[in-house]
C-alpha atoms as a PDB file:
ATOM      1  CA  UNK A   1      44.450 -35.102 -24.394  1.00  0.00           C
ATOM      2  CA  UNK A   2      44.200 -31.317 -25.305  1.00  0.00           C
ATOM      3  CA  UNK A   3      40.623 -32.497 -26.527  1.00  0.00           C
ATOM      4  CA  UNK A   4      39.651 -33.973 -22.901  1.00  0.00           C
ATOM      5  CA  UNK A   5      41.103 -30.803 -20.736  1.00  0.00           C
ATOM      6  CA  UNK A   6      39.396 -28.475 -22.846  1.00  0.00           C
ATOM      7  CA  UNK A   7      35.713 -29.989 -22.517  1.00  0.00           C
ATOM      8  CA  UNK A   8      36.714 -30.881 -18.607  1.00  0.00           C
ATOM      9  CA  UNK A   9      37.267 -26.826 -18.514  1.00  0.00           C
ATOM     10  CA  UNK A  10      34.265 -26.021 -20.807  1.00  0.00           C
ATOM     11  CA  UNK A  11      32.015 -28.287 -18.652  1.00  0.00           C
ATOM     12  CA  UNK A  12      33.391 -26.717 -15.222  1.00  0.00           C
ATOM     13  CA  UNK A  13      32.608 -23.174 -16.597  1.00  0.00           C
ATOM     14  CA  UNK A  14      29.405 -24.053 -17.526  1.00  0.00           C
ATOM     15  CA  UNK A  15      28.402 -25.357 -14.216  1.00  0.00           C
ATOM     16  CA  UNK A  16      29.848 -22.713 -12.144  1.00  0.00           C
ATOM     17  CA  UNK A  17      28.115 -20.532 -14.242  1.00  0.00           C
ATOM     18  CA  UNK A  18      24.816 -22.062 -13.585  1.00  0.00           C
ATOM     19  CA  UNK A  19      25.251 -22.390  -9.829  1.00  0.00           C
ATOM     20  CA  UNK A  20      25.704 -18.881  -9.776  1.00  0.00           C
ATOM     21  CA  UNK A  21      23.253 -17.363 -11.797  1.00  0.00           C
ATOM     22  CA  UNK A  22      21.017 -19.703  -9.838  1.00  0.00           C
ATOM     23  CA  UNK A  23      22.282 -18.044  -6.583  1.00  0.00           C
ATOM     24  CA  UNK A  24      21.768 -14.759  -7.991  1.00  0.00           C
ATOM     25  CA  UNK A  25      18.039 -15.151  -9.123  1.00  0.00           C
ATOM     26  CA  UNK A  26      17.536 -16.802  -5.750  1.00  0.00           C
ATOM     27  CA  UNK A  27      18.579 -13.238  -4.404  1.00  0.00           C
ATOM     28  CA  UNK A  28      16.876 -11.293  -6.942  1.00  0.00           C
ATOM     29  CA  UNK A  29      13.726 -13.159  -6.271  1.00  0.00           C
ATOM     30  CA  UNK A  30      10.875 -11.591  -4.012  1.00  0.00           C
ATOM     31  CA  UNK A  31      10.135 -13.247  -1.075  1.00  0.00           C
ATOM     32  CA  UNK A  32       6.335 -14.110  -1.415  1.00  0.00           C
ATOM     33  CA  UNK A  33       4.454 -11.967   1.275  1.00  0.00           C
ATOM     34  CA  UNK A  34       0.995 -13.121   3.064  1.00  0.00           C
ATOM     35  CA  UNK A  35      -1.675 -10.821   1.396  1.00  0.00           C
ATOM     36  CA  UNK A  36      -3.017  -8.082   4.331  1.00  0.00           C
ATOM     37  CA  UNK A  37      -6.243  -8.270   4.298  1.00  0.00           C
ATOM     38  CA  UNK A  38      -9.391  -5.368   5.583  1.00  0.00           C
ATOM     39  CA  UNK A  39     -12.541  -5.984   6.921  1.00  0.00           C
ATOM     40  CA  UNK A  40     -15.456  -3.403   7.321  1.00  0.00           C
ATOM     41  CA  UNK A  41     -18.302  -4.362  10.058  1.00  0.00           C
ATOM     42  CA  UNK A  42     -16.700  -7.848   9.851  1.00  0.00           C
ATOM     43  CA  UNK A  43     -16.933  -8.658   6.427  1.00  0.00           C
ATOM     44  CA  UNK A  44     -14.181  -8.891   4.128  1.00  0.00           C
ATOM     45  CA  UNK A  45     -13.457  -5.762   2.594  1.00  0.00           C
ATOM     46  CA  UNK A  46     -11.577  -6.096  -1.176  1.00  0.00           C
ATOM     47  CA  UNK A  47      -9.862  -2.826  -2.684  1.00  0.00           C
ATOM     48  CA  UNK A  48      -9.329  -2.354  -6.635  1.00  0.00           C
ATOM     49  CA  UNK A  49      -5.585  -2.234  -6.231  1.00  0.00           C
ATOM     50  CA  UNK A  50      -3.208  -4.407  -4.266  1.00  0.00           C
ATOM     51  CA  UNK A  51      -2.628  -3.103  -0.619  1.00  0.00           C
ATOM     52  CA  UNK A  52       1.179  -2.067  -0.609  1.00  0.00           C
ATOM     53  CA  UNK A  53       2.927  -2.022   2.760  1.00  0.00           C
ATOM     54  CA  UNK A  54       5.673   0.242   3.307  1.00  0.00           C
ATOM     55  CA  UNK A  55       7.935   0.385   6.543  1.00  0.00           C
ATOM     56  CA  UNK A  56       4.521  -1.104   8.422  1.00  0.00           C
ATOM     57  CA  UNK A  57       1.991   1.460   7.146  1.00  0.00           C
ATOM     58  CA  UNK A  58      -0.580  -0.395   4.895  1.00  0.00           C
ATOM     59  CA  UNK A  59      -2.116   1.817   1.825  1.00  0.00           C
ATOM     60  CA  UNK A  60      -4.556   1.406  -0.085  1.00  0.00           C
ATOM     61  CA  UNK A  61      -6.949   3.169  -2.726  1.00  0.00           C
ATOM     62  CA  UNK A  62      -8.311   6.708  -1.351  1.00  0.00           C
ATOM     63  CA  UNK A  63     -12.084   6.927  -3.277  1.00  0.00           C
ATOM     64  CA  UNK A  64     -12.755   3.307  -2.471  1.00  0.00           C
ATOM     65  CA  UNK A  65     -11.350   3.603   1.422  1.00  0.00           C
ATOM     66  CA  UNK A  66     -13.759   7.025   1.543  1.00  0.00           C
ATOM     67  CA  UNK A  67     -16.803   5.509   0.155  1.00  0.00           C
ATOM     68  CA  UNK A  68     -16.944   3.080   2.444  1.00  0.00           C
ATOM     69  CA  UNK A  69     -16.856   5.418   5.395  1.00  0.00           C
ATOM     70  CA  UNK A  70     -19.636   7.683   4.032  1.00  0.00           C
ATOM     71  CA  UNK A  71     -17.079  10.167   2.612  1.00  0.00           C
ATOM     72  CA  UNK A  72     -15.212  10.838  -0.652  1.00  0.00           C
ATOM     73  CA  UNK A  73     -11.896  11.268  -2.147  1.00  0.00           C
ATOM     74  CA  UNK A  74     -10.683  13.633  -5.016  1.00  0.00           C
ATOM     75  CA  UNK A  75      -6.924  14.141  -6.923  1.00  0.00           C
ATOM     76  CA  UNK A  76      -6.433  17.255  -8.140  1.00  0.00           C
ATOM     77  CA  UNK A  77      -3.744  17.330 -10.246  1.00  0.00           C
ATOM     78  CA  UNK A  78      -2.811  20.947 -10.626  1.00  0.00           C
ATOM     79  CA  UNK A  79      -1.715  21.207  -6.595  1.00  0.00           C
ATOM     80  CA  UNK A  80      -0.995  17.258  -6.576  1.00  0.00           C
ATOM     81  CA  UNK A  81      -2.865  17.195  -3.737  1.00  0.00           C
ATOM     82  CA  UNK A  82      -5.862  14.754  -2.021  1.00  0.00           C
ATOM     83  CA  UNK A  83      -8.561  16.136  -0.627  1.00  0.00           C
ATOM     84  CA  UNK A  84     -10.838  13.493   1.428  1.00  0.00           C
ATOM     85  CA  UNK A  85     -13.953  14.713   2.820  1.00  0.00           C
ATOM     86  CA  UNK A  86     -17.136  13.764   4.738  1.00  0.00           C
ATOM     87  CA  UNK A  87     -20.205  15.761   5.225  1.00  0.00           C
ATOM     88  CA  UNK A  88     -19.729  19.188   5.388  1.00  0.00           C
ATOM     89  CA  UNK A  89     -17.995  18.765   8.901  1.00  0.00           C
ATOM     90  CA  UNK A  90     -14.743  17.136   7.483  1.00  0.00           C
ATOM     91  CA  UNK A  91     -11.958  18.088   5.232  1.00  0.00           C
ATOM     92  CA  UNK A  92      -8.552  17.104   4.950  1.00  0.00           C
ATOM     93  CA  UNK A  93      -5.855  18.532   1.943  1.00  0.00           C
ATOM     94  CA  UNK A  94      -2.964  16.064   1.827  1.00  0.00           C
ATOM     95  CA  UNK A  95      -0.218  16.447  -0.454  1.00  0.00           C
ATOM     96  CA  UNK A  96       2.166  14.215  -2.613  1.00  0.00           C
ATOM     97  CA  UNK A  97       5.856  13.626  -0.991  1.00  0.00           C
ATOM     98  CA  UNK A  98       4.815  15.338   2.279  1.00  0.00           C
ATOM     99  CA  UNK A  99       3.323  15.349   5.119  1.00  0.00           C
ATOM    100  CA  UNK A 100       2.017  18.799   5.418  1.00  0.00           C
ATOM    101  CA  UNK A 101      -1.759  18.685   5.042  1.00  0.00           C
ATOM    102  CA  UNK A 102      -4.537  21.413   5.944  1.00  0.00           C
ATOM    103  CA  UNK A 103      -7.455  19.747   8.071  1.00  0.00           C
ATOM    104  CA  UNK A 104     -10.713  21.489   7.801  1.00  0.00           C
ATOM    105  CA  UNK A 105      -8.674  25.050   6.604  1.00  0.00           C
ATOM    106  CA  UNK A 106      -5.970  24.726   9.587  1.00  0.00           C
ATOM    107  CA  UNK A 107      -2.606  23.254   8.714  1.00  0.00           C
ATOM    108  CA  UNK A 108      -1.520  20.201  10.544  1.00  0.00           C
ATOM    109  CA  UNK A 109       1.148  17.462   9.537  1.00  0.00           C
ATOM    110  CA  UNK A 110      -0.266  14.022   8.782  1.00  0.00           C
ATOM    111  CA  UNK A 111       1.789  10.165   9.375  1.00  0.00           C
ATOM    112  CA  UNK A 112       2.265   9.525   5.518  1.00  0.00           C
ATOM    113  CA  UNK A 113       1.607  11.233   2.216  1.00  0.00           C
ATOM    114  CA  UNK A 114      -0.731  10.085   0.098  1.00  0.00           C
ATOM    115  CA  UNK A 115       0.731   7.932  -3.276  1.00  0.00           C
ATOM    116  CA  UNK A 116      -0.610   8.456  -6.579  1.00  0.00           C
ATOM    117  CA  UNK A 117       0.015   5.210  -8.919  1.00  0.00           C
ATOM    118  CA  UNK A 118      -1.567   4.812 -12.285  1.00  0.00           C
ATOM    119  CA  UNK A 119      -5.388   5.269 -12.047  1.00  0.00           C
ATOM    120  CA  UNK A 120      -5.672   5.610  -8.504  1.00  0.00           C
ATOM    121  CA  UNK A 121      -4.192   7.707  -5.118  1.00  0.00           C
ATOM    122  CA  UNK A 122      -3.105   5.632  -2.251  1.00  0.00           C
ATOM    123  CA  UNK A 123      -3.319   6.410   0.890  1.00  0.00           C
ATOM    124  CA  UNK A 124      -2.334   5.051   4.805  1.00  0.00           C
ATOM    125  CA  UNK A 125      -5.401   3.101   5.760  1.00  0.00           C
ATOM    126  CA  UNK A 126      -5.006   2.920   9.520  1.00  0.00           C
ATOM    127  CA  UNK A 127      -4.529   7.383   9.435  1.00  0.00           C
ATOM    128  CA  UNK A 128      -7.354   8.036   7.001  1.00  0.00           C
ATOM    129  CA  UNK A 129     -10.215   5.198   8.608  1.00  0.00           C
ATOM    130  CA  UNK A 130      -9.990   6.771  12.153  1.00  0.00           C
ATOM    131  CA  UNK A 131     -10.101  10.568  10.376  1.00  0.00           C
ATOM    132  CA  UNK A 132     -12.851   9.199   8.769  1.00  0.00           C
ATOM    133  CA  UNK A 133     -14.724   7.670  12.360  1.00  0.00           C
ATOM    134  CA  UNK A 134     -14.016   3.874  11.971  1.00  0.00           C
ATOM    135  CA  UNK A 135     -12.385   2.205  14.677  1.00  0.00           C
ATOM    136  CA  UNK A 136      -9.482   0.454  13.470  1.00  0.00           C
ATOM    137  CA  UNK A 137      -7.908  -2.913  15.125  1.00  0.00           C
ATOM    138  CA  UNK A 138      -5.078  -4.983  13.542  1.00  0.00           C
ATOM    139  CA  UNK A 139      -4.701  -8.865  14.120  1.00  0.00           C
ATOM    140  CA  UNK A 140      -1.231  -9.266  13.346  1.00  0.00           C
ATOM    141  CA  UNK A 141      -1.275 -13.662  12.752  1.00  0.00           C
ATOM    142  CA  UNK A 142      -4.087 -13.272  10.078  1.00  0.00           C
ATOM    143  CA  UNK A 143      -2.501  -9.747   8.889  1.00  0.00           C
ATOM    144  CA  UNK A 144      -6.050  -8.378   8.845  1.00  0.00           C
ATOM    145  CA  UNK A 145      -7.696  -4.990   9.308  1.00  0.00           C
ATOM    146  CA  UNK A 146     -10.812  -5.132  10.926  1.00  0.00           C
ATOM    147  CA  UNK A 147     -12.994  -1.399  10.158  1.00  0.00           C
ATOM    148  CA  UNK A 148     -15.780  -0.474  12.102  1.00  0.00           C
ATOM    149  CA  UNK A 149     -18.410   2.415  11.916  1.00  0.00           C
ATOM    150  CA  UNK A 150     -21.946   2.754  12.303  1.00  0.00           C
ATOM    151  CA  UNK A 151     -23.820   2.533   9.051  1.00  0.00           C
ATOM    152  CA  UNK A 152     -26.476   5.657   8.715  1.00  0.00           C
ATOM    153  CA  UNK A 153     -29.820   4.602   7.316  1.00  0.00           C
END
């Protein structure tokens, strides 16, 4: 009899146990997101890292975002600081964990700081594409970006 109540006790702990760590990783579990994606002059535009969204501000990678625009991106590690560029007509100085920024020499506050991960700076698309002269629409069912600007040839 002892026998019987203790496996009957053994066999309830074990399955409460298993219904709740189940419940738990359920929780723990991220919820699988649609991928955003970006388009430039209608065609699909792919980045080298993931496009994070934060609090509905999409970033992505600063050099790669710049190039495509006809300007160019740069970290500089000693002021922790982005500087983006185009032409000689265009500079902006943004700096990591604020929004304080100097645009062509004149300080001004920007939406988001840029976000430096491992082997690239992030930055918020939607801000630095319209600095940048694209015009910027969002389609919010397909979650895409759509970029234009003239191409130069």
């Amino acid at each position: 009899m002892l026998r019987k109540v203790s496996a009957m006790v053994l066999t309830t702990a074990l399955l409460t146990g298993s219904v709740a760590a189940t419940a738990a990783f359920a929780q723990a579990a991220p919820v699988q997101q649609q991928q955003v994606k970006v388009q430039l002059n209608g065609k699909e535009f792919p980045f080298p890292q993931e496009i994070v969204l934060d609090e509905g501000v999409a970033y992505v990678n600063a050099s790669t975002l710049a190039i495509a625009l006809g300007g160019s991106a740069a970290w500089d590690t000693m002021t922790k600081s982005l500087l983006v560029s185009k032409g000689a007509e265009y500079r902006l100085r943004m700096y990591e964990n604020t929004t304080f920024a100097y645009k062509n020499g004149k300080e001004t506050q920007v939406p988001n700081a840029p976000r430096p991960i491992t082997g690239a700076v992030l930055v918020p698309l939607v801000f630095i594409a319209k600095e940048l002269g694209a015009k910027v629409s969002y389609d919010a069912k397909t979650l895409t970006y759509s970029l234009t600007i003239p191409i130069n040839s």
